[in-house]
Every structure is written in C-alpha cells, then in structure tokens.
Protein backbone atom coordinates (compact mmCIF):
# COMPACT_ATOMS: atom_id res chain seq x y z
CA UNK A 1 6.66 12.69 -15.38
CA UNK A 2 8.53 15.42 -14.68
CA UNK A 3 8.02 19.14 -13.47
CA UNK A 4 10.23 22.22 -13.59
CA UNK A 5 9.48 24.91 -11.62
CA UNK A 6 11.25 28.19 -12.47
CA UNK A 7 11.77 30.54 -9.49
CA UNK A 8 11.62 27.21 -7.58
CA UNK A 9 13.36 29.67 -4.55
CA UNK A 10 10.24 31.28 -3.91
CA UNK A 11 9.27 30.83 0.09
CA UNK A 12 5.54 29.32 -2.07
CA UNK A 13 7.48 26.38 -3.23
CA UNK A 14 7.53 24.14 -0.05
CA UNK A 15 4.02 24.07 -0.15
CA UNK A 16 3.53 23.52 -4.00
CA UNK A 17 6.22 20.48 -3.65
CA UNK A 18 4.30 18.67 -0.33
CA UNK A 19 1.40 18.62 -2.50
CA UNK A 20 2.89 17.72 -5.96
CA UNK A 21 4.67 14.86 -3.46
CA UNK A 22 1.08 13.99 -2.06
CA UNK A 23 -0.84 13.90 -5.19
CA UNK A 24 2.37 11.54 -7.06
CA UNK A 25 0.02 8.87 -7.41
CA UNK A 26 -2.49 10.85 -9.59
CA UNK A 27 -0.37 13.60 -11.28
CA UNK A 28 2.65 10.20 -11.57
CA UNK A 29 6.01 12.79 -10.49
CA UNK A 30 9.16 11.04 -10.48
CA UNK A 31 11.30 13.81 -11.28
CA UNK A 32 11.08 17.40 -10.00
CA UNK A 33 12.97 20.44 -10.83
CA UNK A 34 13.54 23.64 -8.63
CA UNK A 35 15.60 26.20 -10.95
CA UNK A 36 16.41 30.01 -9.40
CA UNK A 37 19.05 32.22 -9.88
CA UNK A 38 19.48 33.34 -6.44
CA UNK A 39 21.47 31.19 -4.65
CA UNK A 40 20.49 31.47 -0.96
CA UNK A 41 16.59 30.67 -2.11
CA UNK A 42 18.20 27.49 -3.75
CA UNK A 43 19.88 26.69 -0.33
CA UNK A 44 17.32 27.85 1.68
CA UNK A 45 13.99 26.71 0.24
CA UNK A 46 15.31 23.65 -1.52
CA UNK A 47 16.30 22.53 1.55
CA UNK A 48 13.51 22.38 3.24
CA UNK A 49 11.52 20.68 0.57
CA UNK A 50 14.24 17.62 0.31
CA UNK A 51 13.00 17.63 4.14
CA UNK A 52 9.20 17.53 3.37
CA UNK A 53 9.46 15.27 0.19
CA UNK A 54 11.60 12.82 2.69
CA UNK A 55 9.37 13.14 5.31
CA UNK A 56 6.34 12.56 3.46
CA UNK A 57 8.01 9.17 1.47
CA UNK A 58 8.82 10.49 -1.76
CA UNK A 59 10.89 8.50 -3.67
CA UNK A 60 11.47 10.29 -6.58
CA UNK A 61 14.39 12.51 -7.89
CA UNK A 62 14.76 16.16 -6.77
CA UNK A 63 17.11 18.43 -8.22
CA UNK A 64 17.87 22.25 -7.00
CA UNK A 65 19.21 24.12 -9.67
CA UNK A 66 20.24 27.53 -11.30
CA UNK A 67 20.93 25.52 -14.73
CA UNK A 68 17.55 27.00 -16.60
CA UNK A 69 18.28 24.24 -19.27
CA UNK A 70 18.88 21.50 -17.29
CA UNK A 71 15.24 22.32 -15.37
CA UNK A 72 14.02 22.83 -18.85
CA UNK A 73 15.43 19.47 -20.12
CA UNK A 74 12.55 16.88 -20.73
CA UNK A 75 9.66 18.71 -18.84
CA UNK A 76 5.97 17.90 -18.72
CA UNK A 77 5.20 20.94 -17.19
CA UNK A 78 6.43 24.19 -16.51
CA UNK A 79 5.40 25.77 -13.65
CA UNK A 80 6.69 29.68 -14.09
CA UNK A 81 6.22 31.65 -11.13
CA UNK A 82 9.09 34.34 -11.33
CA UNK A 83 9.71 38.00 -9.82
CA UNK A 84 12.12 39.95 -12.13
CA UNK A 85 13.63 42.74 -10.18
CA UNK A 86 12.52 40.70 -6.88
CA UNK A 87 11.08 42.64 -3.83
CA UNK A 88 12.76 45.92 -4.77
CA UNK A 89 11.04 45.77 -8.07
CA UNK A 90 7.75 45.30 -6.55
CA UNK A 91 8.18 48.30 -4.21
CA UNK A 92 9.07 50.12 -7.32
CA UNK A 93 5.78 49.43 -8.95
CA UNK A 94 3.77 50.38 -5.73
CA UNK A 95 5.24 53.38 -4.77
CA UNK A 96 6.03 55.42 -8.63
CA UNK A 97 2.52 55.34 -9.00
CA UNK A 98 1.70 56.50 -5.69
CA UNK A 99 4.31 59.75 -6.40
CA UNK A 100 1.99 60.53 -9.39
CA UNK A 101 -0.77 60.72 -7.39
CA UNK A 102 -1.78 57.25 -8.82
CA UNK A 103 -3.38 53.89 -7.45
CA UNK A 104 0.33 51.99 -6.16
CA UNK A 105 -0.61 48.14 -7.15
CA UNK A 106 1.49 45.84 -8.59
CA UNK A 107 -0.43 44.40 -10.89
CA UNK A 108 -3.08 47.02 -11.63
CA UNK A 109 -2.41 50.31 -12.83
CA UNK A 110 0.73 51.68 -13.97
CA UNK A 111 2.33 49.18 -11.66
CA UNK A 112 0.98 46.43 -13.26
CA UNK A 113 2.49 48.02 -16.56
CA UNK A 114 5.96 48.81 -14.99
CA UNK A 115 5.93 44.59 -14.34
CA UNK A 116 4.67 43.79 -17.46
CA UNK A 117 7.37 46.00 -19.42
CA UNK A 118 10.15 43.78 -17.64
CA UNK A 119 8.69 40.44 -17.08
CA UNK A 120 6.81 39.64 -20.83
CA UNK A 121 10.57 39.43 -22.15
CA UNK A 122 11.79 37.18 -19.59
CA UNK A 123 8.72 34.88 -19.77
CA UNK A 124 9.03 34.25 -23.62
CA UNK A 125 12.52 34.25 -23.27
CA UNK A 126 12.48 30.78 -20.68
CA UNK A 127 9.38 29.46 -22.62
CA UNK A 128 11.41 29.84 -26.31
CA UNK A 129 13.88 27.56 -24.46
CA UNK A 130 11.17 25.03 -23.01
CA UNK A 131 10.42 24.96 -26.80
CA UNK A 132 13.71 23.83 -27.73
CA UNK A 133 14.52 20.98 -24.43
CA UNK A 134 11.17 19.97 -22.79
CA UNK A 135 9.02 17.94 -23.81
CA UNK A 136 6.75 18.69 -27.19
CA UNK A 137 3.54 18.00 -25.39
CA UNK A 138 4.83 20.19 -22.29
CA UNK A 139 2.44 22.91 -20.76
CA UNK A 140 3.28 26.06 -19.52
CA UNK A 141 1.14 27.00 -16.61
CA UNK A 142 1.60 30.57 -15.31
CA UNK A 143 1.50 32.03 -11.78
CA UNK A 144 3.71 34.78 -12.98
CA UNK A 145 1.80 38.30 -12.40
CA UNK A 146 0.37 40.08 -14.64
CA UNK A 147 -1.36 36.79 -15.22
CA UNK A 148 -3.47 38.33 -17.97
CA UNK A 149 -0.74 39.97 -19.79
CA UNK A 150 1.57 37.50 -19.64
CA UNK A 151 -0.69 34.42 -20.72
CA UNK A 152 -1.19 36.45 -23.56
CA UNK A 153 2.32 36.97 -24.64
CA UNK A 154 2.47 33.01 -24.46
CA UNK A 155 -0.34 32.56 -26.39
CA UNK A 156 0.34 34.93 -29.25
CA UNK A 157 4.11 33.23 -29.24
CA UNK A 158 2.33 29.72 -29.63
CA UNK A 159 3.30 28.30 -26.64
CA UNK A 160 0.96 25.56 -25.04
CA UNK A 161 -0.07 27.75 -21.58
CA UNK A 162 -2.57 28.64 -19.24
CA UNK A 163 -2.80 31.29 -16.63
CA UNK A 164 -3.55 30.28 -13.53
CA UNK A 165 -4.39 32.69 -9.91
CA UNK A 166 -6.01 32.16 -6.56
CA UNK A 167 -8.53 34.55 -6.37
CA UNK A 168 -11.11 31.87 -7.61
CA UNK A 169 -10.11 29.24 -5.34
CA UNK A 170 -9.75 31.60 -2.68
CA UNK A 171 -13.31 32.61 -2.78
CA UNK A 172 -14.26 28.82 -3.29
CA UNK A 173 -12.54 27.94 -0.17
CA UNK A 174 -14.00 31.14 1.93
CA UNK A 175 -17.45 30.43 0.37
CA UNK A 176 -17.55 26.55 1.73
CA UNK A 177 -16.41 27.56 4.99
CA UNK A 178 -19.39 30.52 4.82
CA UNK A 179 -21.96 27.22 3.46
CA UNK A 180 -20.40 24.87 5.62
CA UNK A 181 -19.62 22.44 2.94
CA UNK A 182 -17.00 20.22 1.13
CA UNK A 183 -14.70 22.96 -1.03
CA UNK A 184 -14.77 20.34 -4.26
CA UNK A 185 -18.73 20.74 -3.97
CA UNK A 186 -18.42 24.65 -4.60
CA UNK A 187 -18.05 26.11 -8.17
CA UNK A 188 -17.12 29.81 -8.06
CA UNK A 189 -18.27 30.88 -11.38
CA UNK A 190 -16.70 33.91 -12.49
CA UNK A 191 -16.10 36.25 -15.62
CA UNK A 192 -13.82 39.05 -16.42
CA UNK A 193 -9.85 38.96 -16.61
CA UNK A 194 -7.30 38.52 -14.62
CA UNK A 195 -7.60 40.64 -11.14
CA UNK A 196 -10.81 41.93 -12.62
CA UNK A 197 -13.41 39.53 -12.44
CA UNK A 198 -16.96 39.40 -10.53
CA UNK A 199 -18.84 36.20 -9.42
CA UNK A 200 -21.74 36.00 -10.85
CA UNK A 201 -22.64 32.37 -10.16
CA UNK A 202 -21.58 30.13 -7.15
CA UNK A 203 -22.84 26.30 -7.72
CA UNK A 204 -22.85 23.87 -4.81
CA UNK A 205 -23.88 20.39 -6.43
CA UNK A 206 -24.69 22.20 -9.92
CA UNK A 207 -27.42 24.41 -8.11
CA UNK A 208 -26.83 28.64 -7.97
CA UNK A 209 -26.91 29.07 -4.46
CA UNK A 210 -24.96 33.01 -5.06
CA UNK A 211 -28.76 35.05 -4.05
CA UNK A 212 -29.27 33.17 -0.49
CA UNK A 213 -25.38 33.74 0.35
CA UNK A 214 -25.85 37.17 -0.50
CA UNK A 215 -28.53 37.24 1.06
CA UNK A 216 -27.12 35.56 4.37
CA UNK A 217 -23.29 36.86 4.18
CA UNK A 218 -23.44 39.95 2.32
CA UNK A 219 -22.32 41.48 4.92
CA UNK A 220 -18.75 39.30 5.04
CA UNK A 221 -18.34 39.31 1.37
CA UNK A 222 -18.71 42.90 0.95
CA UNK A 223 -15.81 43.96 3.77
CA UNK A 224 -13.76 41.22 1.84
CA UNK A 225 -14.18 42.80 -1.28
CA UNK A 226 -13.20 46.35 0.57
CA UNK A 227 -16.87 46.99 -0.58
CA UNK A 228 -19.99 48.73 0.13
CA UNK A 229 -23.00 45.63 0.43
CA UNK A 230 -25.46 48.19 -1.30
CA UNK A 231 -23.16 47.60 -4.13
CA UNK A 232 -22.72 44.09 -4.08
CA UNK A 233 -26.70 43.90 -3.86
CA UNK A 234 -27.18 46.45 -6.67
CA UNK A 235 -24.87 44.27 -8.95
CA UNK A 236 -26.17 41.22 -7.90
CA UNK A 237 -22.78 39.42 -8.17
CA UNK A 238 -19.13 39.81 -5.97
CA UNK A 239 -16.59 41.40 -7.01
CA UNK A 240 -12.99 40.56 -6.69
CA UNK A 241 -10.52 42.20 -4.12
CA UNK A 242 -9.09 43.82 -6.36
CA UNK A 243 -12.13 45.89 -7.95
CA UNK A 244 -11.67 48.56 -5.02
CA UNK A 245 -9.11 49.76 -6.81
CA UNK A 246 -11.61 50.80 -9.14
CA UNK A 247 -15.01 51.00 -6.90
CA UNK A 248 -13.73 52.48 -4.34
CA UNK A 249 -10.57 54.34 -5.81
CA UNK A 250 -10.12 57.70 -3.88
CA UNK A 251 -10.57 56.12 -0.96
CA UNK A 252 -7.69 53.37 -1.25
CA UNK A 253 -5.24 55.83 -2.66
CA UNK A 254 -6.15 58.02 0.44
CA UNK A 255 -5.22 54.87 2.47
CA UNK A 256 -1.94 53.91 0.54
CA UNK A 257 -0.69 57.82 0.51
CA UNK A 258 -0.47 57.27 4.59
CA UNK A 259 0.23 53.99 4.69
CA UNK A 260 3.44 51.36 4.38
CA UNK A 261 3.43 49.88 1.06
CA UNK A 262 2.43 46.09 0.98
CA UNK A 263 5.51 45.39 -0.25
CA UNK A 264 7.83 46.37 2.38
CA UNK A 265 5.45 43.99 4.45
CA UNK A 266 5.81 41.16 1.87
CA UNK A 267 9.37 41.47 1.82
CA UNK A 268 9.53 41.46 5.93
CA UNK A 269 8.01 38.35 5.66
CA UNK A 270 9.59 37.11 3.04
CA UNK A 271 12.30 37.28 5.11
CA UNK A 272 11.38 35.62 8.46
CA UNK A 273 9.97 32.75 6.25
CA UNK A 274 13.59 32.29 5.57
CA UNK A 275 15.35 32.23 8.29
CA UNK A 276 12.17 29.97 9.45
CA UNK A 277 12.78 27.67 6.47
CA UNK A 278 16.72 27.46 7.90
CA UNK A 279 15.47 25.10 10.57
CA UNK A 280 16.85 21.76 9.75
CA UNK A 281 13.96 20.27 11.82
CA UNK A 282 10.68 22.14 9.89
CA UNK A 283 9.45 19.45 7.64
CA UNK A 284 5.92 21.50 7.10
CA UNK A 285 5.13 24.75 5.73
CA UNK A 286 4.74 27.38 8.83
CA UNK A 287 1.70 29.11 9.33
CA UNK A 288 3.58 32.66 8.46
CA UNK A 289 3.26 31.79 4.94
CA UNK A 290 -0.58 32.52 5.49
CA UNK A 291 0.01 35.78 5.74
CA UNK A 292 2.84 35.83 2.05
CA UNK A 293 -0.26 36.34 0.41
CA UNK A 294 -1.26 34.04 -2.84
CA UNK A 295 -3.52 31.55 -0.69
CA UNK A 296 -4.18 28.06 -2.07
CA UNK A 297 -1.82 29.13 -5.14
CA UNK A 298 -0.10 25.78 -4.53
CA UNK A 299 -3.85 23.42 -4.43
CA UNK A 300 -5.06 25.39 -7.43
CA UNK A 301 -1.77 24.55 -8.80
CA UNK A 302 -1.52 20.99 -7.89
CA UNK A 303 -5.25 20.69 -9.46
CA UNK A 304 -4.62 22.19 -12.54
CA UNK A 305 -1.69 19.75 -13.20
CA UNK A 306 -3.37 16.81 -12.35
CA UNK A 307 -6.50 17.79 -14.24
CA UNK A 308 -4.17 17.75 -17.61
CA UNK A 309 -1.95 14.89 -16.38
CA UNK A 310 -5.26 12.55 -15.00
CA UNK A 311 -7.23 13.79 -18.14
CA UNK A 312 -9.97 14.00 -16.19
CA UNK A 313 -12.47 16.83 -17.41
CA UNK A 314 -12.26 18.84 -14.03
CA UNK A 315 -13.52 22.56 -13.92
CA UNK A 316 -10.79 24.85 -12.95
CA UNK A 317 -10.66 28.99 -13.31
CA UNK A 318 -7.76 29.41 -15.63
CA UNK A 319 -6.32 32.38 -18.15
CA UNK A 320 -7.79 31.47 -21.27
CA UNK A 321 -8.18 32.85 -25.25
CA UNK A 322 -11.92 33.84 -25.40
CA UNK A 323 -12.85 32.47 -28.68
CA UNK A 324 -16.25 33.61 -28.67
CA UNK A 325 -17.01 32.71 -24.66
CA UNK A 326 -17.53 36.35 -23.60
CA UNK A 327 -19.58 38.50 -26.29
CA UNK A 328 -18.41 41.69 -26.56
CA UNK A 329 -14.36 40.67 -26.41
CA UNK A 330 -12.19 39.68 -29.42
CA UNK A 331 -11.22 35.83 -29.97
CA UNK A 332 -7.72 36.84 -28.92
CA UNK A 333 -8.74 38.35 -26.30
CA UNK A 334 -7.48 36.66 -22.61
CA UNK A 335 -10.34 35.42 -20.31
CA UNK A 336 -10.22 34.26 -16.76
CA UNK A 337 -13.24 31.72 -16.29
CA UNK A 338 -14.03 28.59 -15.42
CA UNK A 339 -13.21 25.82 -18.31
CA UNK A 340 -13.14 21.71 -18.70
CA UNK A 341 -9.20 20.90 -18.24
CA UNK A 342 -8.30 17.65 -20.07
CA UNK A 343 -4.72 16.51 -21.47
CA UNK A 344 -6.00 18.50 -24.18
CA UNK A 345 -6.09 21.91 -22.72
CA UNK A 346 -8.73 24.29 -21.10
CA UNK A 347 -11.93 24.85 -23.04
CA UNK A 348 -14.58 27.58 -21.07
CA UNK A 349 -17.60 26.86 -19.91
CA UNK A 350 -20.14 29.20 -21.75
CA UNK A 351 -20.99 32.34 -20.06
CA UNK A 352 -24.39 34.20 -20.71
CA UNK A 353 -23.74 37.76 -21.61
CA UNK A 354 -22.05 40.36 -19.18
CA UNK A 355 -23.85 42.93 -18.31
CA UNK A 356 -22.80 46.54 -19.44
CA UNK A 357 -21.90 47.75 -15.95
CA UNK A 358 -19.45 44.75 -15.79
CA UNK A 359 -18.57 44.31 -19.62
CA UNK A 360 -17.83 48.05 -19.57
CA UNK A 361 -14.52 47.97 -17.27
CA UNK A 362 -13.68 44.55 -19.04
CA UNK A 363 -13.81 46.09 -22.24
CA UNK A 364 -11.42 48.83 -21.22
CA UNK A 365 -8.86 46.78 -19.46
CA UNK A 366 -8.49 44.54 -22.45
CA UNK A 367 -7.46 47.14 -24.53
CA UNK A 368 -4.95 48.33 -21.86
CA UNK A 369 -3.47 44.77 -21.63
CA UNK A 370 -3.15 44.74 -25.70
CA UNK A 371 -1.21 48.03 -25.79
CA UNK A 372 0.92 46.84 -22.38
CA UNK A 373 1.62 43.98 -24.25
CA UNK A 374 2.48 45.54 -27.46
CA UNK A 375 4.60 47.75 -25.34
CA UNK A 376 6.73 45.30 -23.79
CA UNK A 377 7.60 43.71 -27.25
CA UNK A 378 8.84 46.42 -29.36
CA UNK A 379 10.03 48.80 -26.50
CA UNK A 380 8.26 51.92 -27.75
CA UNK A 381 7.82 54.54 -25.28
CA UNK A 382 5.21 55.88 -27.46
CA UNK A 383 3.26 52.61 -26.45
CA UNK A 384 3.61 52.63 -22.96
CA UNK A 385 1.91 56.09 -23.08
CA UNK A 386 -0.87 54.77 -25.21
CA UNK A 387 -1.41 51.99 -22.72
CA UNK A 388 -1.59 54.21 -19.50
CA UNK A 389 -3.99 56.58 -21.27
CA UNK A 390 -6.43 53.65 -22.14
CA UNK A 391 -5.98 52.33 -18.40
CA UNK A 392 -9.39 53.80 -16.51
CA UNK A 393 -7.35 54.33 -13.84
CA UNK A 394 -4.93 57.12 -15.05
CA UNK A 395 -5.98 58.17 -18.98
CA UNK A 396 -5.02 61.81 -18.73
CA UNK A 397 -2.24 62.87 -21.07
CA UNK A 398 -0.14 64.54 -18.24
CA UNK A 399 -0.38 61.51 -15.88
CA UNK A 400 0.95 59.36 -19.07
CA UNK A 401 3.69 61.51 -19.70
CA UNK A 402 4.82 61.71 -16.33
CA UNK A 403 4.21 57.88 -15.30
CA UNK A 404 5.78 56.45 -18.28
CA UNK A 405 8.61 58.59 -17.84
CA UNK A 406 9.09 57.58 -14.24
CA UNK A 407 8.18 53.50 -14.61
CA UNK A 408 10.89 53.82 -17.58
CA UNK A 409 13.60 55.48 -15.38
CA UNK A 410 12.97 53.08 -12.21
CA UNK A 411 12.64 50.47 -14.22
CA UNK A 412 15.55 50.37 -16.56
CA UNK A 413 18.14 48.16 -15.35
CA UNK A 414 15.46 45.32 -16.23
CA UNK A 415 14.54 47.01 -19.82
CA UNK A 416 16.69 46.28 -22.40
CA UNK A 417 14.20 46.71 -25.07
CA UNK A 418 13.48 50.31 -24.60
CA UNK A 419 16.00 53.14 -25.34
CA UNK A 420 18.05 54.41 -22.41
CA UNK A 421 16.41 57.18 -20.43
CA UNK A 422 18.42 60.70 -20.99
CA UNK A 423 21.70 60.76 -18.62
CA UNK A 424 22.07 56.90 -18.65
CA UNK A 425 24.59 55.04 -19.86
C-alpha cells in the first residue's frame, strides 16, 4: 500500500508517520510519500521522520518530495492536509475580520470564507491529478480546513473523499479521561457540520452515559466549550469549541479586539517545532506540538485509514453527504457524524431529529457553505457577498460589502479566479 501525504512538511507529520509506521501491520504501508513545496519543511520535517520510521523498524520506502505527481503516482490514499498562503494567510483571515468589527477565525466567519476562496481551487486542482496517477480505488481523506467546504467541493467533483477533524476524537479522549475509561470504549456521538456540531449522545459500551457526565462534569465541559453550564444544561447536549463564536459572540470578539491573534502564536510555535525537529538526535514527537493545536489529528487519521484499508466496520466521525441522515438538510448537503467506515466508504449512523434550537444554526451555515462554495468556483464577487450575508455571523449588507472587498484585496495573490481588485495589476 501506499500513502501520499500532500503538505507532508507540516510540523503534524512526524506524528501522523510514527503511527502510520506503528499500525503497518494493519493498515499494510510499504511505501510512503511526503510531497511539499517548501523546501526547508521537506528538509526539516522529513528528516526527522526517516529518524522515527528508523527508529521504530520500518522497513518500508520513504520518499520526501516536492514532485506532486510523483507523490500522486500509484496512491491508496491521499492524505491532503495543506495551508495555501501558509501562516501569513492565516493571520490574514483572523485579523480582516477583526478590522470590520467581525469574529477573526479562520475557519468560521468571513475568515473561514477568505480560506475557502483560495484553498477549494487548489484542493480540486491536486485531487483532478490523483484522478489521473493514483490508484482508481484511491481515497481522498481531508484534514484541509474548511473541512466542510472543502469535502464538498470533492464530493460534487466526484472524487472518492471524506472529511476528517479532531474535535470528535478530542472530546472522546477528554471524556475517557473525565470516565476513567479505555478511549476505544467511548463513542462521542455528534451532529451538525464541520466546527459546528453539539454532542448529543456519548456511549461507553453502547450505553448513553452523556446526562450523569453532565451531571458530574458540567462544570469542566462547559469552561471547555468557553460556555455558560446553564446552557449546556438547558440544551441538554455539548457544544463544540467552536460554538462560542456564536453563543457567546460579543464577548470573544471583545477578547480578540485586545488580544494577539492565535495565529501569530501558531506560527511562533511553528517555528520552535522546527528548529526542535533540526535535532539529529529527536526520534519522537516533542511535547510542544501539544500546544500546535489539531490534537489526536494524526490517531483519528491513522484510524480512519485503517478502518478502509482493514475493512473493518469501525465507527469514526467523518465529513459526509447527508443523504437523508439529518432531516431538515438536503441530500447534498455535508454532515459531520459518526458513520460505519468499510473499504467501501463511510455510511452514517442514523440520527433522530435535531432539535430546532440546534437544526436552526445548522440550517443557516449550510447555506453559507453552498454559496462559499459556489463562490470559490466561478470567482464572482457577487457570490462572496451573498455568502457573508447568509453567514449568522455578519449578514448585514454594509459588513458584506466591506468584508468581501477587504478578504478579496488581502487575499489576491492566491485568487486567480476572481477579477483583479481596482489598482492591481
């Protein structure tokens, strides 16, 4: 088998390769692929995994690349975890926003759009080419934010994909530590979309055990959540991280207004993991990457694949089409929930139906992640307004006119498909 991983130079790759290496007996590696175009990453991180793979006994091939087709070349899977624009990008998307008077995210909001706009293109564009040289039954899998968004620019091309993110196994993990149990005993079952979804379910053994840890830890899940626990008891469910952005809004864009934007800390770290990666004698991932953000990316990763490689029927929260799962949604519409991977694909487990509070906000975010999507193909500024005024967290015609105006202008180096802002070249 063999795996490509494009934007194999991010500082997440050592650990994704230590466990890809670990797991070669189930998921059957022999040949794995680290493509980037940056060329100290290559050095840098690809280095240090030659060091782990040798020092765990790998004996397959590993090849550190900027040749996209030659990663691309016979692949079973594609892992896809990219960053157009890199760091400065990011702080783009987190601080425009924030000018507007606007929540500064990079993946909700009009940041999430600015990303979208640039990275959609980019991901068809290396998945067209998988098409052509990988393998015909190769999968896609997708760690490339805005999950949501992006799985469904893969989908609608016809691409064999699934969207994959931590915040489920995240919670999972944080939940069996709260239970004291085995992780693989704890389903997190949640419903919504990407970066907006709420746990409404958590099964240890098959049983809902979600009312007693509310009950016991609301406390701990709320201040996770950057919630209230009166709201997490009114709901009856937990919400993801990244509902304060909604729940909670005024106050967080009070906070970001006077504070340093997460991605000048991201990109600090980013850093030292580098020069920490340098050291000829780390053979392990250092416990700074903690702190990159993206925990347990790499497990729910390394799951994933060997759930489709091992055909084995394992549950795993993925970026699905809804076909009917969540009423109230379109078929086309792109779910994150927990589903049965086999060789065959992800199908969901069935949901009961959402209630209005929660189906609400769903509703309206799916309709902003058509339009951003929309947007991104046919590079029509007309769009881009259209999606910020369905977004609930903008939708005022002045905000839409300024924003897309500014995410257009910051962003334009990395947006071919959109006319030239006035004054450029």
């Amino acid at each position: 088998m063999k795996i490509a991983v494009v934007g194999g130079g991010s500082t997440y790759t050592p650990e994704l390769v230590s466990g890809l290496s670990r797991d070669r007996d189930r998921i059957g590696v022999r040949e794995l692929v680290l493509q980037d175009i940056d060329p100290e990453r290559r050095e840098v991180v690809g280095g240090l995994a030659a060091r782990m793979l040798k020092e765990q006994g790998y004996d397959g091939a590993l090849t550190v690349t900027d040749e996209l087709d030659r990663a691309l070349d016979g692949a079973d899977f594609v892992l896809i975890q990219i960053r157009v624009g890199g760091q400065e990008a990011r702080l783009s998307d987190e601080t425009v926003p924030l000018a507007c008077g606007c929540i500064g995210q990079e993946t909700t909001g009009a940041g999430g759009l600015g990303k979208a706009l640039r990275t959609v293109p980019v991901v068809l564009g290396i998945a067209e080419r998988a098409r052509e040289l990988a393998s015909p039954e190769a999968w896609i899998i997708d760690f490339t934010n805005p999950v949501g968004i992006v799985t469904r620019a893969l989908l609608e091309a016809g691409h064999r994909a699934l969207g994959l993110c931590n915040v489920a196994i995240t919670f999972q993990r944080h939940i069996a530590r709260l239970l004291d149990v085995a992780p693989e005993r704890v389903l997190v079952d949640q419903v919504g979309l990407n970066h907006l979804s709420w746990v409404r379910f958590v099964r240890v053994d098959g049983d809902d055990v979600l009312p007693e840890l509310l009950a016991e830890h609301g406390d701990e899940l709320a201040r996770e959540a950057g919630l209230s626990r009166r709201l997490l008891d009114e709901l009856g469910v937990v919400p993801s991280y990244y509902l304060h952005y909604f729940y909670a809004h005024d106050q967080v864009l009070a906070e970001q207004l006077e504070g340093v934007p997460r991605a000048a800390t991201v990109a600090e770290i980013e850093r030292e993991l580098l020069e920490l990666y340098r050291d000829p004698t780390l053979v392990e991932k250092p416990a700074l990457l903690e702190q990159r953000g993206g925990a347990f990316y790499s497990e729910a990763a390394i799951g994933l694949v060997g759930a489709i490689a091992a055909d084995t029927g394992d549950v795993h929260v993925v970026d699905v089409r809804n076909h009917g799962t969540v009423e109230g949604l379109a078929d086309d519409d792109v779910i994150e929930v927990p589903a049965r991977v086999n060789r065959d694909g992800a199908t969901p487990l069935p949901q009961p139906p959402v209630a209005p509070e929660l189906l609400g906000l769903i509703q309206h975010v799916t309709a902003y992640e058509r339009l951003a999507l929309e947007a991104a193909l046919t590079g029509d500024p007309v769009v881009v307004r259209k999606a910020l005024l369905a977004h609930p967290l903008i939708g005022q015609e002045a905000l839409a006119d300024e924003l897309a105006d500014r995410l257009l202008e910051a962003g334009a180096e990395h947006l071919p498909q959109f006319p030239a802002p006035e004054g450029v070249a």
